[in-house]
PDB file of N, CA and C in Angstrom:
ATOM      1  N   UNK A   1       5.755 -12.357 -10.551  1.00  0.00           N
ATOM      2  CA  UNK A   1       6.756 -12.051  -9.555  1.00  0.00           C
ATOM      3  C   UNK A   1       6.078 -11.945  -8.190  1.00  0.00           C
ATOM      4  N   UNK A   2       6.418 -12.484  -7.149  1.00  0.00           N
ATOM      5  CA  UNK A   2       6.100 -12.668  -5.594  1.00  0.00           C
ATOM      6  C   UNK A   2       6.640 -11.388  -5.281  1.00  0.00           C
ATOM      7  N   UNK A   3       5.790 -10.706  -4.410  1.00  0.00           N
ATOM      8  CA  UNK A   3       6.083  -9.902  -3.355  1.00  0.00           C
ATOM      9  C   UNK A   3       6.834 -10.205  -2.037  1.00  0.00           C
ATOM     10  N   UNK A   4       8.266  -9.261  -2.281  1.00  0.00           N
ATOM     11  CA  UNK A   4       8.662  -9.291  -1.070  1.00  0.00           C
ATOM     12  C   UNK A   4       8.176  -8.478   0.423  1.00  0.00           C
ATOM     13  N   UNK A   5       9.245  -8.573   1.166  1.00  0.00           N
ATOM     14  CA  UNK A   5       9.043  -8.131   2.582  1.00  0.00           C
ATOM     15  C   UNK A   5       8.916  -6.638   2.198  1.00  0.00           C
ATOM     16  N   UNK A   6       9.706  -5.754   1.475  1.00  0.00           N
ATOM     17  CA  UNK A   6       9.504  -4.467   1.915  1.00  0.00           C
ATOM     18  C   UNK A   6       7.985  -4.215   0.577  1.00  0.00           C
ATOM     19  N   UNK A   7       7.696  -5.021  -0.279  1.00  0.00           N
ATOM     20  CA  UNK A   7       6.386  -4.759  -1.025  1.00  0.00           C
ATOM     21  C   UNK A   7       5.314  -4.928  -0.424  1.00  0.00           C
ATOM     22  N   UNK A   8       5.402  -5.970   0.633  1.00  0.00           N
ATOM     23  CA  UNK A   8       4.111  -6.223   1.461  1.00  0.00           C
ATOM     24  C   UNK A   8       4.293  -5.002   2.343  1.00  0.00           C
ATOM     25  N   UNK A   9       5.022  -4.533   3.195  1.00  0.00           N
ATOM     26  CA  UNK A   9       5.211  -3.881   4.081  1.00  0.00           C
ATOM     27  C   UNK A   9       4.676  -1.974   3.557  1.00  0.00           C
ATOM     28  N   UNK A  10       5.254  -1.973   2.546  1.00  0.00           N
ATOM     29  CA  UNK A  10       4.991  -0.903   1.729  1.00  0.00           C
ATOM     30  C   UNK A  10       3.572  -0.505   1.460  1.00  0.00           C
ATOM     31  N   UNK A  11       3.161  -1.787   1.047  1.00  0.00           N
ATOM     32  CA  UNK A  11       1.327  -1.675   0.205  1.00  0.00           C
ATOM     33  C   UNK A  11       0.617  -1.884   1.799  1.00  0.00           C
ATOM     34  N   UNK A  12       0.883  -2.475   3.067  1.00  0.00           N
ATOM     35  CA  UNK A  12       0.241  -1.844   4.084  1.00  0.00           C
ATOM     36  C   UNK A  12       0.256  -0.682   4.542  1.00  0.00           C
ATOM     37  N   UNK A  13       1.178  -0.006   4.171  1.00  0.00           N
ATOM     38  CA  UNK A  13       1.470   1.221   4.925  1.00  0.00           C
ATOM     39  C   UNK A  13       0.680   2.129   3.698  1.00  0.00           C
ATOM     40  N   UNK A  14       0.488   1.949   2.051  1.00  0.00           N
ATOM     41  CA  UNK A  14      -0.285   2.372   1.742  1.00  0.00           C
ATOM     42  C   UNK A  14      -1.968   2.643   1.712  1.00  0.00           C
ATOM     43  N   UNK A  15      -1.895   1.394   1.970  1.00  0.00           N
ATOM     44  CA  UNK A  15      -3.341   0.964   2.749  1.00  0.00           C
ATOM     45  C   UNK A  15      -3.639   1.715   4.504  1.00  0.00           C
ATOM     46  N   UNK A  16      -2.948   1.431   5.385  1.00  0.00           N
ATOM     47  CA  UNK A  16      -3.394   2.594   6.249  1.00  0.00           C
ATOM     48  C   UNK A  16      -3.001   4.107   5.759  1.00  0.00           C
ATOM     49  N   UNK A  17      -2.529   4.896   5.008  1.00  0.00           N
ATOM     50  CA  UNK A  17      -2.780   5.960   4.642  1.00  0.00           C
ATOM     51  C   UNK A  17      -4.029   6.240   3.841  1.00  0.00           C
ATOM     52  N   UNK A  18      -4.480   5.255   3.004  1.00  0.00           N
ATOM     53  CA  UNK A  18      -5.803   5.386   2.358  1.00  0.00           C
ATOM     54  C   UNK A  18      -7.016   5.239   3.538  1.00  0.00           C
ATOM     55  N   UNK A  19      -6.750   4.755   4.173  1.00  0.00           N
ATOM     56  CA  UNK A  19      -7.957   4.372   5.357  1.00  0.00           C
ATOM     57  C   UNK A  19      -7.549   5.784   6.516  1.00  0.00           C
ATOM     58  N   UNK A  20      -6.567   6.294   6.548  1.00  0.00           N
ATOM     59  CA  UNK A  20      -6.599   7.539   7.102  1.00  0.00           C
ATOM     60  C   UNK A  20      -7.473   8.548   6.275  1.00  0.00           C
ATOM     61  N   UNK A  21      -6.716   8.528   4.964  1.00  0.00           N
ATOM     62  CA  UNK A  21      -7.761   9.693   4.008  1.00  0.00           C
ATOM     63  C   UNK A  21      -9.387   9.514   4.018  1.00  0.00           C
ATOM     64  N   UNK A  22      -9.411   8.489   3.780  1.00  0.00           N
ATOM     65  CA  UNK A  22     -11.179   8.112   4.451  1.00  0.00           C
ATOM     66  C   UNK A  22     -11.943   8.427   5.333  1.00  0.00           C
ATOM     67  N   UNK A  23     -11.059   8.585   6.421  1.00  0.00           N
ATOM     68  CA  UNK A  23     -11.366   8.764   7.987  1.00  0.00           C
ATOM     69  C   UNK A  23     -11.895  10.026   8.055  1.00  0.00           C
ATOM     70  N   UNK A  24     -11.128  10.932   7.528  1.00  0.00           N
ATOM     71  CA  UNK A  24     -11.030  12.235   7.315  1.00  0.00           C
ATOM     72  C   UNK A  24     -11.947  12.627   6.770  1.00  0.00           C
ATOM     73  N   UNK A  25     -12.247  12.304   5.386  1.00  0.00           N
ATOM     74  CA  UNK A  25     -12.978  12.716   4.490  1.00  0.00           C
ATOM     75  C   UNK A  25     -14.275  11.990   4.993  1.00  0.00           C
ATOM     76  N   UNK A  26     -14.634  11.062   5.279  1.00  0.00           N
ATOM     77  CA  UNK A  26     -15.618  11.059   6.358  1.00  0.00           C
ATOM     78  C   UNK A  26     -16.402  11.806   7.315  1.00  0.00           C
ATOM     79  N   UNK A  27     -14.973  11.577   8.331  1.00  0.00           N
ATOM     80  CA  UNK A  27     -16.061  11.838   9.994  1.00  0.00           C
ATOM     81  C   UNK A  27     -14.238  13.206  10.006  1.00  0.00           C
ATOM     82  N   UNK A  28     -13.896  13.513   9.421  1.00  0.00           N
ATOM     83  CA  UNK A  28     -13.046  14.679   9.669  1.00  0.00           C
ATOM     84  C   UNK A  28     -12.353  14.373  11.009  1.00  0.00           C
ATOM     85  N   UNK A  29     -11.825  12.879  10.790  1.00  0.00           N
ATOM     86  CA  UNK A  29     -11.095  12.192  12.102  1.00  0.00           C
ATOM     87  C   UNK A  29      -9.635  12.032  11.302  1.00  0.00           C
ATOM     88  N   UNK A  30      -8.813  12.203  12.251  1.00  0.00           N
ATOM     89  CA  UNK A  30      -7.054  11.668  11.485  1.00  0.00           C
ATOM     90  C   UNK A  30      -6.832  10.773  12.641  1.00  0.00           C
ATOM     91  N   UNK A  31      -6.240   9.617  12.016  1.00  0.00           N
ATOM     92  CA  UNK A  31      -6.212   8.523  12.859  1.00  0.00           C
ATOM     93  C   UNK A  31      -4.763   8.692  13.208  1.00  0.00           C
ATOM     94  N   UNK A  32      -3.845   8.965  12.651  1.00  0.00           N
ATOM     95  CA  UNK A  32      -2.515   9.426  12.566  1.00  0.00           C
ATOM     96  C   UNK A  32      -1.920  10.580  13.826  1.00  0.00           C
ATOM     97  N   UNK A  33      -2.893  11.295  13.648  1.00  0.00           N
ATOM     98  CA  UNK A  33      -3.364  12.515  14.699  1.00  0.00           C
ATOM     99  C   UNK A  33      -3.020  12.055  16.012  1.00  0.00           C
ATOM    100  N   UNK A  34      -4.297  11.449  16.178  1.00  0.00           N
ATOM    101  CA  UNK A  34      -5.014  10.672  17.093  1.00  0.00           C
ATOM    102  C   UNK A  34      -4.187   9.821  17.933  1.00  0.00           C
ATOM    103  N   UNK A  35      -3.378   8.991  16.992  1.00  0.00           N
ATOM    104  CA  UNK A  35      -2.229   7.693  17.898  1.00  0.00           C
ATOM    105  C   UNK A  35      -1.261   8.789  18.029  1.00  0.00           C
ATOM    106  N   UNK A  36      -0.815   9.371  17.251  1.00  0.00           N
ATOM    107  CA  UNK A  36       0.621  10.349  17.406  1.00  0.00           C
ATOM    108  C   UNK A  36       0.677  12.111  18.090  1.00  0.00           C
ATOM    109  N   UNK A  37      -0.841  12.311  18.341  1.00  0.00           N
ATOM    110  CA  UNK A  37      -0.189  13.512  18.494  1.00  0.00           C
ATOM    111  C   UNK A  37      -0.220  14.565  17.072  1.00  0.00           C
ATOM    112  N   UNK A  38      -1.102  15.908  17.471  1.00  0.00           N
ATOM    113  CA  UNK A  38      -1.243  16.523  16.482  1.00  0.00           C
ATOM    114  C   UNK A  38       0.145  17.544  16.130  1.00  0.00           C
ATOM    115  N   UNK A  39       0.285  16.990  14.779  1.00  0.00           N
ATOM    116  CA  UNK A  39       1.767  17.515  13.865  1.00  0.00           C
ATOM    117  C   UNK A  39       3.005  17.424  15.125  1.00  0.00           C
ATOM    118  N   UNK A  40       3.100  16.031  15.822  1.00  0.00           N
ATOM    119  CA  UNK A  40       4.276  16.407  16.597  1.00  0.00           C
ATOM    120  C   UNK A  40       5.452  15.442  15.283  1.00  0.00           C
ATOM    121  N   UNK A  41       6.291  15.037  15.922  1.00  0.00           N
ATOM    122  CA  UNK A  41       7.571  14.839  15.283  1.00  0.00           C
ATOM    123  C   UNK A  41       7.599  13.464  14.636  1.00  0.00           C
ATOM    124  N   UNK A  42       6.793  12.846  15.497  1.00  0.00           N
ATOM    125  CA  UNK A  42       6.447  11.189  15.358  1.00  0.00           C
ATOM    126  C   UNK A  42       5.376  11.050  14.305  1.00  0.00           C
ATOM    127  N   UNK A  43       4.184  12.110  14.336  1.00  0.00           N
ATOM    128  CA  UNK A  43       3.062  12.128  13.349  1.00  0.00           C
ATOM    129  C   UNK A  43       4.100  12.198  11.887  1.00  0.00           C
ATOM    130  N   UNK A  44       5.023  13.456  11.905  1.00  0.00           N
ATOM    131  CA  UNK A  44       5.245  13.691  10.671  1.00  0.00           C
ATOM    132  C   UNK A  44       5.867  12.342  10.254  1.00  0.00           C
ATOM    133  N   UNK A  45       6.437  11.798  11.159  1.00  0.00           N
ATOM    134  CA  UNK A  45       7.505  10.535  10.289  1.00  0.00           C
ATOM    135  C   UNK A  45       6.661   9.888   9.987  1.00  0.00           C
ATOM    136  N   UNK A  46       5.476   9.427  10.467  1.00  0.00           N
ATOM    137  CA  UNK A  46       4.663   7.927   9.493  1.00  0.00           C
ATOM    138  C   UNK A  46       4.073   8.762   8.989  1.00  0.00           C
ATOM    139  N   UNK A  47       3.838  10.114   8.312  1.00  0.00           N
ATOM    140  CA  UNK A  47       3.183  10.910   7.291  1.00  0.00           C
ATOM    141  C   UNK A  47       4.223  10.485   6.497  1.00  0.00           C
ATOM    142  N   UNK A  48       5.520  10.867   6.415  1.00  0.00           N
ATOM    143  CA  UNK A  48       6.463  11.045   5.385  1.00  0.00           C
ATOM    144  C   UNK A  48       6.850   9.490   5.003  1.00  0.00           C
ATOM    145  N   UNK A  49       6.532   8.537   5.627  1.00  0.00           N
ATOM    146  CA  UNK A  49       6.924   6.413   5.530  1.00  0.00           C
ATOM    147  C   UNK A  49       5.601   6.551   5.113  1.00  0.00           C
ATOM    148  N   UNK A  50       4.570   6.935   5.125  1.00  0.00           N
ATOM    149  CA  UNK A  50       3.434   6.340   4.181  1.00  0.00           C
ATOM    150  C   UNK A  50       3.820   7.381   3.020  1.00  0.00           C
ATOM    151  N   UNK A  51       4.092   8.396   2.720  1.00  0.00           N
ATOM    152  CA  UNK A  51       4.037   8.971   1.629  1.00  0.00           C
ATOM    153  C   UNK A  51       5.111   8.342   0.056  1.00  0.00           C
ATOM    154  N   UNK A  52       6.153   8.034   1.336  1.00  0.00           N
ATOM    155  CA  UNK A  52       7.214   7.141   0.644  1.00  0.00           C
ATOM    156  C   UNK A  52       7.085   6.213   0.255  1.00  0.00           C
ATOM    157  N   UNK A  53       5.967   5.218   0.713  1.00  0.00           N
ATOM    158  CA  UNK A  53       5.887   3.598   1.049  1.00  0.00           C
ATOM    159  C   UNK A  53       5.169   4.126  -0.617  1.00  0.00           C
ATOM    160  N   UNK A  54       3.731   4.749  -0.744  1.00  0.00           N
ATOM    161  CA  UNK A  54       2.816   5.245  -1.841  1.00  0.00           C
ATOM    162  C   UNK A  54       3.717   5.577  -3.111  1.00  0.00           C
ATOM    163  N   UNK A  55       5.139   6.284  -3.299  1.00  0.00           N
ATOM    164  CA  UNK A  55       6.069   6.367  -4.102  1.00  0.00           C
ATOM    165  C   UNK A  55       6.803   5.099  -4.688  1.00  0.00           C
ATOM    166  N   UNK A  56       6.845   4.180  -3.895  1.00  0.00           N
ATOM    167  CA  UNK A  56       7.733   2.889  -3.664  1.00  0.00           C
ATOM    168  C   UNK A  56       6.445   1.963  -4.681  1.00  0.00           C
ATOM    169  N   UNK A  57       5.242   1.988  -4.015  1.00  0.00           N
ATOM    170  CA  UNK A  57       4.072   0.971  -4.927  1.00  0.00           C
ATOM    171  C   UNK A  57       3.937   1.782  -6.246  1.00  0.00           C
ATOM    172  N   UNK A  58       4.058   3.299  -6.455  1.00  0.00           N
ATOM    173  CA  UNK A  58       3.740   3.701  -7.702  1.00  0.00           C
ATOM    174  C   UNK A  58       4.648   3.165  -8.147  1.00  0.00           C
ATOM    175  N   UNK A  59       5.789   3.274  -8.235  1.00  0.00           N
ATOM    176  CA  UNK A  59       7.051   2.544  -9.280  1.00  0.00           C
ATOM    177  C   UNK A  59       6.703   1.914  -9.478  1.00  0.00           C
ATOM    178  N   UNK A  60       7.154   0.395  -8.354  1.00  0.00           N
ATOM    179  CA  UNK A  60       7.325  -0.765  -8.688  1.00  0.00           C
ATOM    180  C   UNK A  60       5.862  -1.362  -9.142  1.00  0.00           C
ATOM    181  N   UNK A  61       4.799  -1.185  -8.842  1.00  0.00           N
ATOM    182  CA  UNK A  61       3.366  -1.443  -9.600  1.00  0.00           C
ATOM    183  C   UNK A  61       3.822  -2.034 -10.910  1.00  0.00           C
ATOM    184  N   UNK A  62       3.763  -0.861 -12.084  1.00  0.00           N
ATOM    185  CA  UNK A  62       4.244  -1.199 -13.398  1.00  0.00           C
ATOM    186  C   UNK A  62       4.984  -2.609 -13.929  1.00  0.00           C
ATOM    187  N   UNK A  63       5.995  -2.419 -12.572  1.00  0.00           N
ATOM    188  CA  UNK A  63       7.189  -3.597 -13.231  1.00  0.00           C
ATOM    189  C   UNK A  63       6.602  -5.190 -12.739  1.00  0.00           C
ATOM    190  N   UNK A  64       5.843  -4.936 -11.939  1.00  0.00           N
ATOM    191  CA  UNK A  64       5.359  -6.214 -11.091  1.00  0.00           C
ATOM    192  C   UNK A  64       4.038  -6.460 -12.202  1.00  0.00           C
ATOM    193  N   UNK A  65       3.520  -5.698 -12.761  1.00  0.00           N
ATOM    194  CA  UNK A  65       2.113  -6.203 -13.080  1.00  0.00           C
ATOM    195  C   UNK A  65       3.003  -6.552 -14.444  1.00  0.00           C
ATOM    196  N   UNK A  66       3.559  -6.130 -15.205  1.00  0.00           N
ATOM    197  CA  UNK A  66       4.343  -6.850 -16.247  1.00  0.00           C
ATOM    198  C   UNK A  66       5.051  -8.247 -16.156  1.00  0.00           C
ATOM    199  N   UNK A  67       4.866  -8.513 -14.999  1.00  0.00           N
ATOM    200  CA  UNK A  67       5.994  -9.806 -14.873  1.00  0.00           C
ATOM    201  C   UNK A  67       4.690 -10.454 -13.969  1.00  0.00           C
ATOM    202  N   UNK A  68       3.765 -10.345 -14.026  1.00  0.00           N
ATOM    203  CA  UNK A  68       2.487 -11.142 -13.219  1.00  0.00           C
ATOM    204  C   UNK A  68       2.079 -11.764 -13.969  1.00  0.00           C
ATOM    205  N   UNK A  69       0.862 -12.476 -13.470  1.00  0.00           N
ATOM    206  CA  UNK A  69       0.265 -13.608 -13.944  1.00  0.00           C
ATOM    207  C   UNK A  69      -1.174 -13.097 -15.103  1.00  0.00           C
ATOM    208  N   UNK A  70      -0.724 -12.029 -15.496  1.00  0.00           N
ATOM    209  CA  UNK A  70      -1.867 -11.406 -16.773  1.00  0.00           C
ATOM    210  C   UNK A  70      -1.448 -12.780 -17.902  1.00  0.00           C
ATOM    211  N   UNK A  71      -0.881 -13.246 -18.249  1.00  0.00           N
ATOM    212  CA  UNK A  71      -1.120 -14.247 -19.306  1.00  0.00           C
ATOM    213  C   UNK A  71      -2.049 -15.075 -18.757  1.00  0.00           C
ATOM    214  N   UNK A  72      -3.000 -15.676 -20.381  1.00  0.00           N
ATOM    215  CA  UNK A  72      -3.973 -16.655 -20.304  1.00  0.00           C
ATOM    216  C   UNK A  72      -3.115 -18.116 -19.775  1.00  0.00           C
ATOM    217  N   UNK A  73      -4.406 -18.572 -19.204  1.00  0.00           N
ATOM    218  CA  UNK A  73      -3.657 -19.538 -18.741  1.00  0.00           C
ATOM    219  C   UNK A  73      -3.918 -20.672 -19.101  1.00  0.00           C
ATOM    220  N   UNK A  74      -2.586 -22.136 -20.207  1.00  0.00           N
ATOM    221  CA  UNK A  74      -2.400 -22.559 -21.223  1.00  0.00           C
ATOM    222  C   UNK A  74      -3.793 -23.891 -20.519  1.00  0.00           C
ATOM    223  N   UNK A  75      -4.375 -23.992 -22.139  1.00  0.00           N
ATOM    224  CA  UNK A  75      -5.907 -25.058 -21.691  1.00  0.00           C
ATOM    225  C   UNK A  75      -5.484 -26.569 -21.811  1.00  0.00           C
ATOM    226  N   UNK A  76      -5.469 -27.186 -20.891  1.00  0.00           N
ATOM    227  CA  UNK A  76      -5.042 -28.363 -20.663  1.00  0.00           C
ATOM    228  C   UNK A  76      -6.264 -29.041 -20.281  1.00  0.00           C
ATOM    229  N   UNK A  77      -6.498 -30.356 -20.882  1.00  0.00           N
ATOM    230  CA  UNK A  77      -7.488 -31.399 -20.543  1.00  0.00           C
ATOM    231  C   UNK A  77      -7.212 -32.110 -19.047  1.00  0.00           C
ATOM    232  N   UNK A  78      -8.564 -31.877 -18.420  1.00  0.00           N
ATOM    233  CA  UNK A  78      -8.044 -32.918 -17.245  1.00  0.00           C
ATOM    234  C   UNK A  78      -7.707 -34.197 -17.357  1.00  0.00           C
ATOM    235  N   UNK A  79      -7.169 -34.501 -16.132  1.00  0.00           N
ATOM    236  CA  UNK A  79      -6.525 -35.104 -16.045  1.00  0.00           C
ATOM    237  C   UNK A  79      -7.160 -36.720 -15.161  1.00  0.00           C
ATOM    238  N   UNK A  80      -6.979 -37.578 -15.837  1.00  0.00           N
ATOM    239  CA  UNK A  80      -8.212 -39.070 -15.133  1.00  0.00           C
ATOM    240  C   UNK A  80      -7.622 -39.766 -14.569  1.00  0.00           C
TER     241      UNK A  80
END
């Protein structure tokens, strides 16, 4: 199964929350912080759209890797 617009969109936004947690756990930097403003109104919303986006890939993960390309793939002789 192909990834749509809100799966791509989703697994980036999970991906900059993981690269925030890094940041942190690093150099004790919040990048989130940083562009938005510490805990103002705007920080919390892309806290709470990445937390969501991270809810959205846990689900659908499962159903996508079941319907992916995990089957072997059938051995065919080339072709001359």
């Amino acid at each position: 199964m192909k990834m749509n617009a809100l799966d791509w969109i989703a697994m980036i936004l999970v991906i900059i929350g993981g690269l925030n947690w890094g940041l942190w756990g690093a150099f004790e930097f919040n990048l989130v912080d940083a562009i938005f403003g510490e805990f103002t109104a705007l920080s919390r919303i892309v806290y709470v759209i990445v937390g969501l986006s991270a809810l959205y890939v846990l689900i659908t993960a499962p159903m996508k890797s079941k319907s992916g390309g995990s089957a072997p793939m059938a051995s065919t002789p080339p072709q001359q």
